[in-house]
N, C-alpha and C. Protein backbone atom coordinates (compact mmCIF):
# COMPACT_ATOMS: atom_id res chain seq x y z
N UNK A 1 0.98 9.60 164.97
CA UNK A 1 1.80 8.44 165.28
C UNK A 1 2.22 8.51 166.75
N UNK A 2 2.50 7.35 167.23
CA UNK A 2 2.58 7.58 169.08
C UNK A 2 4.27 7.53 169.27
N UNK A 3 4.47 8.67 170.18
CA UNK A 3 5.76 8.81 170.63
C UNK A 3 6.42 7.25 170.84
N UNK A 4 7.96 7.27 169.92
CA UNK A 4 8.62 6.52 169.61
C UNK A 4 8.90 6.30 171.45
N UNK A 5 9.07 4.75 171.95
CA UNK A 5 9.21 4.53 172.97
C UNK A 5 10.18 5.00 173.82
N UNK A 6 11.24 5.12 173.05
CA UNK A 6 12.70 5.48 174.18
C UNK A 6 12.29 7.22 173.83
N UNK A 7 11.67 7.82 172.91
CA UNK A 7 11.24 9.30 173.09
C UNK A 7 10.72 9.76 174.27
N UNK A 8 9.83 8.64 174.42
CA UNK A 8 8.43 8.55 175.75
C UNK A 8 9.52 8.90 176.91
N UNK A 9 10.67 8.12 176.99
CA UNK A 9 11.21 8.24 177.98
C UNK A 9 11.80 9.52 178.53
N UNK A 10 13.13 9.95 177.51
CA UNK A 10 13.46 11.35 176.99
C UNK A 10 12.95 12.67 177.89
N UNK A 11 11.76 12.59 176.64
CA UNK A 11 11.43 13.91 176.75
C UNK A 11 10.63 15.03 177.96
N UNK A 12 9.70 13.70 178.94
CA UNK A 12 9.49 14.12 179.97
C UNK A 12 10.97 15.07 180.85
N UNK A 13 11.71 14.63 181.07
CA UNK A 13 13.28 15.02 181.79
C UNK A 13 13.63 15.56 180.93
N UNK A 14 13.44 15.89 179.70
CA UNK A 14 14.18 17.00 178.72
C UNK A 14 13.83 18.94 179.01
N UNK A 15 14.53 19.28 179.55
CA UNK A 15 14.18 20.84 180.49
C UNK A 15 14.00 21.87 179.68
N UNK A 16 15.36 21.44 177.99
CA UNK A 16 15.14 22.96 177.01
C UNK A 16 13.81 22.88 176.36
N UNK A 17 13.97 23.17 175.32
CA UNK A 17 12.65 23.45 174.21
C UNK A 17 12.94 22.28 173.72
N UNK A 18 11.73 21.95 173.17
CA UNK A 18 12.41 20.42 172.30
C UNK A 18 12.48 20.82 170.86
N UNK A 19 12.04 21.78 170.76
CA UNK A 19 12.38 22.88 168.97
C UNK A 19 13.81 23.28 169.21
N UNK A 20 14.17 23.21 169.99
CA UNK A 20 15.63 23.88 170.18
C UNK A 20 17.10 23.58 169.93
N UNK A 21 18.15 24.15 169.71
CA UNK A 21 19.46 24.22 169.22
C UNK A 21 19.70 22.60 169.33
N UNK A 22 19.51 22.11 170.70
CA UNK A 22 19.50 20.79 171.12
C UNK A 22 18.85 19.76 171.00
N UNK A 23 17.63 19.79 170.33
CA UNK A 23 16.68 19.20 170.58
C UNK A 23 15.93 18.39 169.37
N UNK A 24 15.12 17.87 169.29
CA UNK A 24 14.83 16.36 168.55
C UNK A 24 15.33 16.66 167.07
N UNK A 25 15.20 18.36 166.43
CA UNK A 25 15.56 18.45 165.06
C UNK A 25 16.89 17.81 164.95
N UNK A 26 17.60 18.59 165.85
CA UNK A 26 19.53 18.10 165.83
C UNK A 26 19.20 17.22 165.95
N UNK A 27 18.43 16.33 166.94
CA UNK A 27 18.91 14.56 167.02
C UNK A 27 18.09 14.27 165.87
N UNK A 28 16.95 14.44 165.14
CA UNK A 28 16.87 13.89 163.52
C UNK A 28 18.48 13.76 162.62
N UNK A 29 18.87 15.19 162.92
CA UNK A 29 20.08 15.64 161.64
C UNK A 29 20.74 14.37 161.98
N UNK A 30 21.47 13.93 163.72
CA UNK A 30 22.51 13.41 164.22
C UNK A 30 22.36 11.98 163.61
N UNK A 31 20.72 11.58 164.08
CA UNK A 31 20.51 10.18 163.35
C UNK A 31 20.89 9.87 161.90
N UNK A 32 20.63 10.64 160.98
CA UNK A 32 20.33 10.69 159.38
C UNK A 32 22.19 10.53 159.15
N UNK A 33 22.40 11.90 159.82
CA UNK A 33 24.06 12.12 159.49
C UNK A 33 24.97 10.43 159.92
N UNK A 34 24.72 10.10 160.95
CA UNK A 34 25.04 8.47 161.93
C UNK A 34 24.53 7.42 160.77
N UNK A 35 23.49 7.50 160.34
CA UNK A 35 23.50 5.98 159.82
C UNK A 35 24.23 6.31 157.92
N UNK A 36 24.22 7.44 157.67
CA UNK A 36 25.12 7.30 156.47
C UNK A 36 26.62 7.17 156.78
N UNK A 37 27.04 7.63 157.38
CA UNK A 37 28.32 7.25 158.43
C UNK A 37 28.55 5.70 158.14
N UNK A 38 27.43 5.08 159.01
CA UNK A 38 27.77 3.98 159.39
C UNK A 38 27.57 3.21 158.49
N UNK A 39 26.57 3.69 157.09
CA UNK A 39 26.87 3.00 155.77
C UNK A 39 28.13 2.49 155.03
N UNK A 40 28.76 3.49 155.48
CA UNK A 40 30.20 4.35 154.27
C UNK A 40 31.18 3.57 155.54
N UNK A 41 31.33 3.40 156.68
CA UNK A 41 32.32 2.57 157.55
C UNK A 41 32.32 1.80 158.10
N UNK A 42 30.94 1.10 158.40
CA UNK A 42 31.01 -0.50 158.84
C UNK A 42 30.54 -0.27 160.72
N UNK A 43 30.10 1.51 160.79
CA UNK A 43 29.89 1.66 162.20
C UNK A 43 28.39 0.89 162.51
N UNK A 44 28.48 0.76 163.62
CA UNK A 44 27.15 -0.40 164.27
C UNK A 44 25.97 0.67 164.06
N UNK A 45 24.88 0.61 163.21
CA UNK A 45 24.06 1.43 162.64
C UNK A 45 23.16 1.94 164.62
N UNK A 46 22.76 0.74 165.21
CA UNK A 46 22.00 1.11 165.96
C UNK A 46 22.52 1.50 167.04
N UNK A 47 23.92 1.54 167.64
CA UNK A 47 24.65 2.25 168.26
C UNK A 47 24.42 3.71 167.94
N UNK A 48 24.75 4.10 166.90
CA UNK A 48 24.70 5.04 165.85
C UNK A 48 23.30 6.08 166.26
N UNK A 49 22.45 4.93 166.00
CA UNK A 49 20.71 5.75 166.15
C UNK A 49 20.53 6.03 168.05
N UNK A 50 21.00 5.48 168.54
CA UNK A 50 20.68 5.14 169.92
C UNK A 50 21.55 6.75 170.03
N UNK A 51 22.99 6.97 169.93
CA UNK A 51 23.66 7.88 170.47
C UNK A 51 23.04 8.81 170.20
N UNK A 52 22.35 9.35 168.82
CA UNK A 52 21.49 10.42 168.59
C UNK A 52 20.31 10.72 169.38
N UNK A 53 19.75 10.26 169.75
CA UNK A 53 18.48 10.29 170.93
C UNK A 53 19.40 10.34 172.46
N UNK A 54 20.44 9.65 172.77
CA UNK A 54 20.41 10.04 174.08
C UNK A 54 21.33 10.95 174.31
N UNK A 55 22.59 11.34 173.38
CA UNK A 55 23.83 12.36 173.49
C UNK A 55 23.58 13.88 174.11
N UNK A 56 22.49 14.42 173.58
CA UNK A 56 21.87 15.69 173.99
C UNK A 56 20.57 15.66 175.14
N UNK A 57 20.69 14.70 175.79
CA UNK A 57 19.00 14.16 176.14
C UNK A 57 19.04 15.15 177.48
N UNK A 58 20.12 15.22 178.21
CA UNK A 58 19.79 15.30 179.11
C UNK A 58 20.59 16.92 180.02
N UNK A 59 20.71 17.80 178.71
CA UNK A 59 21.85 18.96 178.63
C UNK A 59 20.34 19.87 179.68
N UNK A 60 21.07 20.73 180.52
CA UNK A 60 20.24 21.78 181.37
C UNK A 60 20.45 23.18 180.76
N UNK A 61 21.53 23.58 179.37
CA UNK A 61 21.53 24.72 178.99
C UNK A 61 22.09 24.46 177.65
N UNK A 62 21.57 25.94 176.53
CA UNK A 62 21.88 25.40 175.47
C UNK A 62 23.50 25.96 175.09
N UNK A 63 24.10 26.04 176.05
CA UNK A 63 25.15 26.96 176.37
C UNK A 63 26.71 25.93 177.01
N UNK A 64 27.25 25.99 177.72
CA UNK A 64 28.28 25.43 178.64
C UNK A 64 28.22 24.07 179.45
N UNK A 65 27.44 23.01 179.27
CA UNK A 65 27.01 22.13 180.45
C UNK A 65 28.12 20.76 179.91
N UNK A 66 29.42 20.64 180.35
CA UNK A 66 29.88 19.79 180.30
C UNK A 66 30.16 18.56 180.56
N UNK A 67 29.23 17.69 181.43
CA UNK A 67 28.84 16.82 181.78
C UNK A 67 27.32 16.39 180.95
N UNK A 68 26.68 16.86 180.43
CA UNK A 68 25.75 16.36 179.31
C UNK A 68 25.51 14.99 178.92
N UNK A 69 26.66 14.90 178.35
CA UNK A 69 27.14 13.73 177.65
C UNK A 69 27.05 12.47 178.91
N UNK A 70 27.84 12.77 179.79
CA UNK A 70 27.61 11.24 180.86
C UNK A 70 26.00 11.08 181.33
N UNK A 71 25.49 12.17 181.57
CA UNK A 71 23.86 12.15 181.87
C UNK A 71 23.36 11.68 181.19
N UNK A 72 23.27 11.70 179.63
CA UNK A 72 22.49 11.13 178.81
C UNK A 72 22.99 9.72 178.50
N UNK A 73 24.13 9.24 178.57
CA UNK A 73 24.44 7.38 179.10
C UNK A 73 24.29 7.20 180.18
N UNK A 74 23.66 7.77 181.14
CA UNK A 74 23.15 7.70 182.31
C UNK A 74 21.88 7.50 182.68
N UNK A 75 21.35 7.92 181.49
CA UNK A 75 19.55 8.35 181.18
C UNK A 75 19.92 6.67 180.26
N UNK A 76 20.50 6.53 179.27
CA UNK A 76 20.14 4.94 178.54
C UNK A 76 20.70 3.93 179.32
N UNK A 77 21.32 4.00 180.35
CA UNK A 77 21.82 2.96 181.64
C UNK A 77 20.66 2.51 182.26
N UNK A 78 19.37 3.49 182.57
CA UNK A 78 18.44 3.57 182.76
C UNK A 78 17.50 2.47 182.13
N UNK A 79 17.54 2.43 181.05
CA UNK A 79 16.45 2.15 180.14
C UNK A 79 17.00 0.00 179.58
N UNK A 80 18.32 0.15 179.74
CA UNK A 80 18.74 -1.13 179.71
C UNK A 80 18.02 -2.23 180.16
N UNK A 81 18.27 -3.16 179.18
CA UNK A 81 17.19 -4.56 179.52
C UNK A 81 15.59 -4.44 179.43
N UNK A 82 15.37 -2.90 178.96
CA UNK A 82 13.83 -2.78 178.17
C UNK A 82 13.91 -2.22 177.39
N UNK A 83 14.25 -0.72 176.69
CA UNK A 83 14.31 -0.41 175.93
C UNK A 83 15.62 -0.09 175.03
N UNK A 84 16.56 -0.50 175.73
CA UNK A 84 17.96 -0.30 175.13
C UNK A 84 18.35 -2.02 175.54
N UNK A 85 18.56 -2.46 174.38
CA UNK A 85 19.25 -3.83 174.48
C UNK A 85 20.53 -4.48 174.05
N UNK A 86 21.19 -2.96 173.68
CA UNK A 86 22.17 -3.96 173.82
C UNK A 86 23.34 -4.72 174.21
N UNK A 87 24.38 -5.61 174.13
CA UNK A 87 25.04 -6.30 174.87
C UNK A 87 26.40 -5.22 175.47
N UNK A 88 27.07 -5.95 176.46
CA UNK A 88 27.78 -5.34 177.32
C UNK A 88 28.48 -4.09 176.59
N UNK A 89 29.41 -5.26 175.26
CA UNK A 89 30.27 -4.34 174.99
C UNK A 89 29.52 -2.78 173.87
N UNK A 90 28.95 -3.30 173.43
CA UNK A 90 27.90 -2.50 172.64
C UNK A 90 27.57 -1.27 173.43
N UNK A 91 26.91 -1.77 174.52
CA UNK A 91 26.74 -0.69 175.69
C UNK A 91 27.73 0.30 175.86
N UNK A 92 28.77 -0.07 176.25
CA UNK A 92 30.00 0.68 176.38
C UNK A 92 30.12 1.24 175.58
N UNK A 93 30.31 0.81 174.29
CA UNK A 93 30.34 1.82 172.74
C UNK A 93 29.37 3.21 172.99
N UNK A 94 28.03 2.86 173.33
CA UNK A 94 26.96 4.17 173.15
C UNK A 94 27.65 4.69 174.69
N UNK A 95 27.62 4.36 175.80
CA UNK A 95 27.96 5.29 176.72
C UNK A 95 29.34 5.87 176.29
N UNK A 96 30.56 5.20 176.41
CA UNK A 96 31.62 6.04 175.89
C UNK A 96 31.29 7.48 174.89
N UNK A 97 30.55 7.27 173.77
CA UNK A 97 30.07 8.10 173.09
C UNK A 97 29.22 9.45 173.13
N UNK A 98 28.68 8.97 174.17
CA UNK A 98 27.86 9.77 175.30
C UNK A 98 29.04 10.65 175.83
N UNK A 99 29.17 9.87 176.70
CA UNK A 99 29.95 10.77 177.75
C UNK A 99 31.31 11.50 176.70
N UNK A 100 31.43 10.92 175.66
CA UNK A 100 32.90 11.80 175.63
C UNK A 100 32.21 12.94 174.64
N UNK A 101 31.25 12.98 173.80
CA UNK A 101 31.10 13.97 172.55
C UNK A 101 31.72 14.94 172.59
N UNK A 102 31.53 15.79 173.76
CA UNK A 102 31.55 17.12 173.61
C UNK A 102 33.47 17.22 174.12
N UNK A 103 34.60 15.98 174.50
CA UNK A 103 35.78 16.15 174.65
C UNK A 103 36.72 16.44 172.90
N UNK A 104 35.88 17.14 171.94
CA UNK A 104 36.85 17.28 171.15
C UNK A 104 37.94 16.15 170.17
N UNK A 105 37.64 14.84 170.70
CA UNK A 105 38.19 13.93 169.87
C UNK A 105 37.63 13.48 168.68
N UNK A 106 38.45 12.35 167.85
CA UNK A 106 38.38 11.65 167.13
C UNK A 106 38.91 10.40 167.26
N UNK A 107 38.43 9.44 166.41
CA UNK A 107 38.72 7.67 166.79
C UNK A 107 38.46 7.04 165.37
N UNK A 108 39.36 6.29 165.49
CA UNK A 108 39.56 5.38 164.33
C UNK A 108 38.89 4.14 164.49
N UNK A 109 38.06 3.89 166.01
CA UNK A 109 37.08 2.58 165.94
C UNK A 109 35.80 3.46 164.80
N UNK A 110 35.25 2.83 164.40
CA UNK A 110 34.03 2.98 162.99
C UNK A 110 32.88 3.57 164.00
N UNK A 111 33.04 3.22 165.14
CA UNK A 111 31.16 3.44 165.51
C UNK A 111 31.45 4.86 166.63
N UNK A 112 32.29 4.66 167.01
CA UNK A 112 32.69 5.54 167.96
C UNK A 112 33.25 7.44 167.06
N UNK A 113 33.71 6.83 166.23
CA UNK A 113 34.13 8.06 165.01
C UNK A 113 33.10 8.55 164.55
N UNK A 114 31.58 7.88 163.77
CA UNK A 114 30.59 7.92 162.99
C UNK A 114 29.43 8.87 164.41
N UNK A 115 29.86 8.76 165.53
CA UNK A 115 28.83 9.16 166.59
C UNK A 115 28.89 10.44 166.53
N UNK A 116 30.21 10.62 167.12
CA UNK A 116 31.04 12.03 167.18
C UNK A 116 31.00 12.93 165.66
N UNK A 117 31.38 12.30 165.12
CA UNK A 117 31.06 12.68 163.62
C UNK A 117 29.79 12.95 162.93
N UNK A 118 29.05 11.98 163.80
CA UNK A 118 27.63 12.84 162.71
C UNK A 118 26.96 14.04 164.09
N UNK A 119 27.16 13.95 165.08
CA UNK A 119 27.19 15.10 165.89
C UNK A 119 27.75 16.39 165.33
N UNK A 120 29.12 16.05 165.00
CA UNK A 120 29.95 17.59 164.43
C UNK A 120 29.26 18.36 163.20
N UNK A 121 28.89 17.04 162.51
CA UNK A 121 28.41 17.22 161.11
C UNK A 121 27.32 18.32 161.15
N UNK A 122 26.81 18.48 162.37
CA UNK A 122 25.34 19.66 162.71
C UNK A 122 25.52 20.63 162.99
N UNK A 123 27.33 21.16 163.56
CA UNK A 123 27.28 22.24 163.95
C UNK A 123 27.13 23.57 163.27
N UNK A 124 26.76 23.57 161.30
CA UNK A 124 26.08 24.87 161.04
C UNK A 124 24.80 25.25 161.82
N UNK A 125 24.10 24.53 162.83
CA UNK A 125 22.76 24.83 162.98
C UNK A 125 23.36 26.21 164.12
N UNK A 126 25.12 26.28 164.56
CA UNK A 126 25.13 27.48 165.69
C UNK A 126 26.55 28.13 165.24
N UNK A 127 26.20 28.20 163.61
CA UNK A 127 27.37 28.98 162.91
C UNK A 127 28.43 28.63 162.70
N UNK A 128 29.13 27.21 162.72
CA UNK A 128 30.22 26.80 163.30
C UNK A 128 30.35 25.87 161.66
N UNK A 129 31.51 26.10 160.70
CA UNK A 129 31.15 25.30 159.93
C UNK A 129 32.30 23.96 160.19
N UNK A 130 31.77 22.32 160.01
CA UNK A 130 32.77 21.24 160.89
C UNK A 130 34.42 21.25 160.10
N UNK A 131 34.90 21.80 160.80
CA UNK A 131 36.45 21.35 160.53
C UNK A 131 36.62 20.00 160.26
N UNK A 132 37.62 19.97 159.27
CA UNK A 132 37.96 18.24 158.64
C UNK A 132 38.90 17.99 159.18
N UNK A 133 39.60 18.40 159.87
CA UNK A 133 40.66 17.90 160.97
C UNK A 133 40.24 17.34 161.84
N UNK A 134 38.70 17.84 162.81
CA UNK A 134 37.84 17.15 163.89
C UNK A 134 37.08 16.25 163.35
N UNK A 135 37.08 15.72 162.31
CA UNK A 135 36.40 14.53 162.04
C UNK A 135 37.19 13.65 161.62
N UNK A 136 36.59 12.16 162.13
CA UNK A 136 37.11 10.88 162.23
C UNK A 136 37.80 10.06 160.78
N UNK A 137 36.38 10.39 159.97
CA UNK A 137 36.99 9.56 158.63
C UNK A 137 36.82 10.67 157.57
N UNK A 138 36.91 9.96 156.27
CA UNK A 138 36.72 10.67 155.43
C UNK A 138 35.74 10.25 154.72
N UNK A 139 34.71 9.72 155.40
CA UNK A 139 33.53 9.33 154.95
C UNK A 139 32.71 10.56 155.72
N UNK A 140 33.23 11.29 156.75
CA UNK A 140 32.24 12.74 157.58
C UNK A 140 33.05 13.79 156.96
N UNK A 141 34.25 13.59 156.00
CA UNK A 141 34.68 14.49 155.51
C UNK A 141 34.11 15.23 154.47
N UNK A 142 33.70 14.07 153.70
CA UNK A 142 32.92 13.85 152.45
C UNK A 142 31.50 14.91 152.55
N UNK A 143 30.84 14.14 153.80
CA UNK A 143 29.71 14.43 153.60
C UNK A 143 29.29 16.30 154.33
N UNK A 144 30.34 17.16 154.27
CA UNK A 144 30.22 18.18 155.20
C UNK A 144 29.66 19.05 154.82
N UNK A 145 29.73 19.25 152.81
CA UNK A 145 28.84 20.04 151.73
C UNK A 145 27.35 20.05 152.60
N UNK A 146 26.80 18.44 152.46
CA UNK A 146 25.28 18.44 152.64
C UNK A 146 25.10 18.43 154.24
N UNK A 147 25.79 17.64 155.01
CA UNK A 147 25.17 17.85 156.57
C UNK A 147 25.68 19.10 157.13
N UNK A 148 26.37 20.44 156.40
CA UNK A 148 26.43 21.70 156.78
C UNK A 148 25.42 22.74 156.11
N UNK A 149 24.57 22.04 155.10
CA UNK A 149 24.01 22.96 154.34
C UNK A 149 22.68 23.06 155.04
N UNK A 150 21.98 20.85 155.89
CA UNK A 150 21.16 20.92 156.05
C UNK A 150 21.08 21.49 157.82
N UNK A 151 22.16 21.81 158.33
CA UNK A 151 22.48 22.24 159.51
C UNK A 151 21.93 23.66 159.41
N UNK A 152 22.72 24.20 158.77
CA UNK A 152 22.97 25.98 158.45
C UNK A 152 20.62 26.57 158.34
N UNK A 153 20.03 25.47 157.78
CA UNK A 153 18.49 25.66 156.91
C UNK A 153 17.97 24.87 158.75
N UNK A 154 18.45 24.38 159.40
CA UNK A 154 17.79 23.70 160.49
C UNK A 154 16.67 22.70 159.82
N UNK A 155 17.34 21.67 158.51
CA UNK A 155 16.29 20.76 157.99
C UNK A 155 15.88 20.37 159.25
N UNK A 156 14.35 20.13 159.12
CA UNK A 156 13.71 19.01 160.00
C UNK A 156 13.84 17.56 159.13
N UNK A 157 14.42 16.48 159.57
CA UNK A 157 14.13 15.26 158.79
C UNK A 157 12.38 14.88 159.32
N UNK A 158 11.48 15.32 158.55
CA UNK A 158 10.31 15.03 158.41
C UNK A 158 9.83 13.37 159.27
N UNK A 159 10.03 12.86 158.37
CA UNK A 159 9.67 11.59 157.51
C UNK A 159 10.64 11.09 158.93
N UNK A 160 11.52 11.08 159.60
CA UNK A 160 12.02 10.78 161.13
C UNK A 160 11.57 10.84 162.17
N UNK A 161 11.09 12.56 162.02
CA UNK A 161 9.99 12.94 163.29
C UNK A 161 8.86 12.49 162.90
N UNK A 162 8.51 12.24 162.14
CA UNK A 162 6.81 11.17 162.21
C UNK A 162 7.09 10.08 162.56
N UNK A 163 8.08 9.31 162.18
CA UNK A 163 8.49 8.22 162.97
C UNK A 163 8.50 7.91 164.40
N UNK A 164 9.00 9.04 164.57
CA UNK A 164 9.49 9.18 166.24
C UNK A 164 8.05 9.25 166.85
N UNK A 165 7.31 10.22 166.35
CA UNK A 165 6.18 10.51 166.78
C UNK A 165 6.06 12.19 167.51
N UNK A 166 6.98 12.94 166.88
CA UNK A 166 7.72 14.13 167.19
C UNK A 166 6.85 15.50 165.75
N UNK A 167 6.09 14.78 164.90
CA UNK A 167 5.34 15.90 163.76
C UNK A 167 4.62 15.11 163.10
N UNK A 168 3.51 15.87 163.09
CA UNK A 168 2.03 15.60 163.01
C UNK A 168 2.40 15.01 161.40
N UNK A 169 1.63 14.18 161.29
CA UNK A 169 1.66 13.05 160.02
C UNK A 169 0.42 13.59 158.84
């Protein structure tokens, strides 16, 4: 299957491993974890999918790099008016999201909570199991059994990365 278009973009400028702590598996988990999110709260599904592909896109270590997050809404600022379409405020939603992930909050807007939240939702993949205090609703509360179990096993969502164009079909 041919690399999903905004992948195409990505992964050239992507420096770690793309098998790695950071890399397309977590953004499978982030997507999968984001749009059940955004089932269960009314968050903007493709906001949702968009933040998963660009949140980690553009990290230089799998370690300390705190600015990450603005690079990779920096990298889909980029791509606006061709492959990222959408409107102003929308925009703002995925960059805000971007840039803030890694500040430790939570938010009671639906799309902005569900981002951050299905991000946290991954951190068994580096031992870390997600505190229910750092998550937004109790719809990422809910779900911490299964998106820590499939964190902890490093599921690949299959049937995503063939989509993407990320494992051989």
């Amino acid at each position: 299957m041919p690399l999903d278009p905004i992948l195409a973009h990505i992964l050239p400028g992507y420096v770690l491993a793309v098998d790695g702590t950071h890399g397309v598996g977590h953004w499978a988990r982030v997507h999968e974890n984001g749009l059940r999110l955004a089932a269960a709260t009314g968050a903007d599904a493709e906001v949702v999918a968009l933040f998963a592909r660009f949140h980690d896109a553009r990290r230089v270590n799998e370690n300390w790099d705190p600015d990450h997050g603005r690079r990779g809404g920096d990298l889909a600022r980029t791509l606006r008016g061709s492959l990222v379409t959408l409107d102003d405020a929308r925009f703002q939603l995925l960059y805000a999201a971007c840039a803030q992930h890694t500040d430790g909050r939570i938010s009671a807007h639906p799309t902005l909570g569900a981002c951050w939240d299905a991000d946290r939702l991954d951190l068994g993949r580096v031992g870390i199991t997600p505190d229910p205090a750092l998550l937004s609703s109790d719809a990422a509360r809910a779900m911490i059994p299964w998106a820590d179990a499939r964190a902890v096993r490093e599921h690949r969502p299959r049937a995503l990365l063939r989509a993407w164009g990320c494992e051989p079909g």
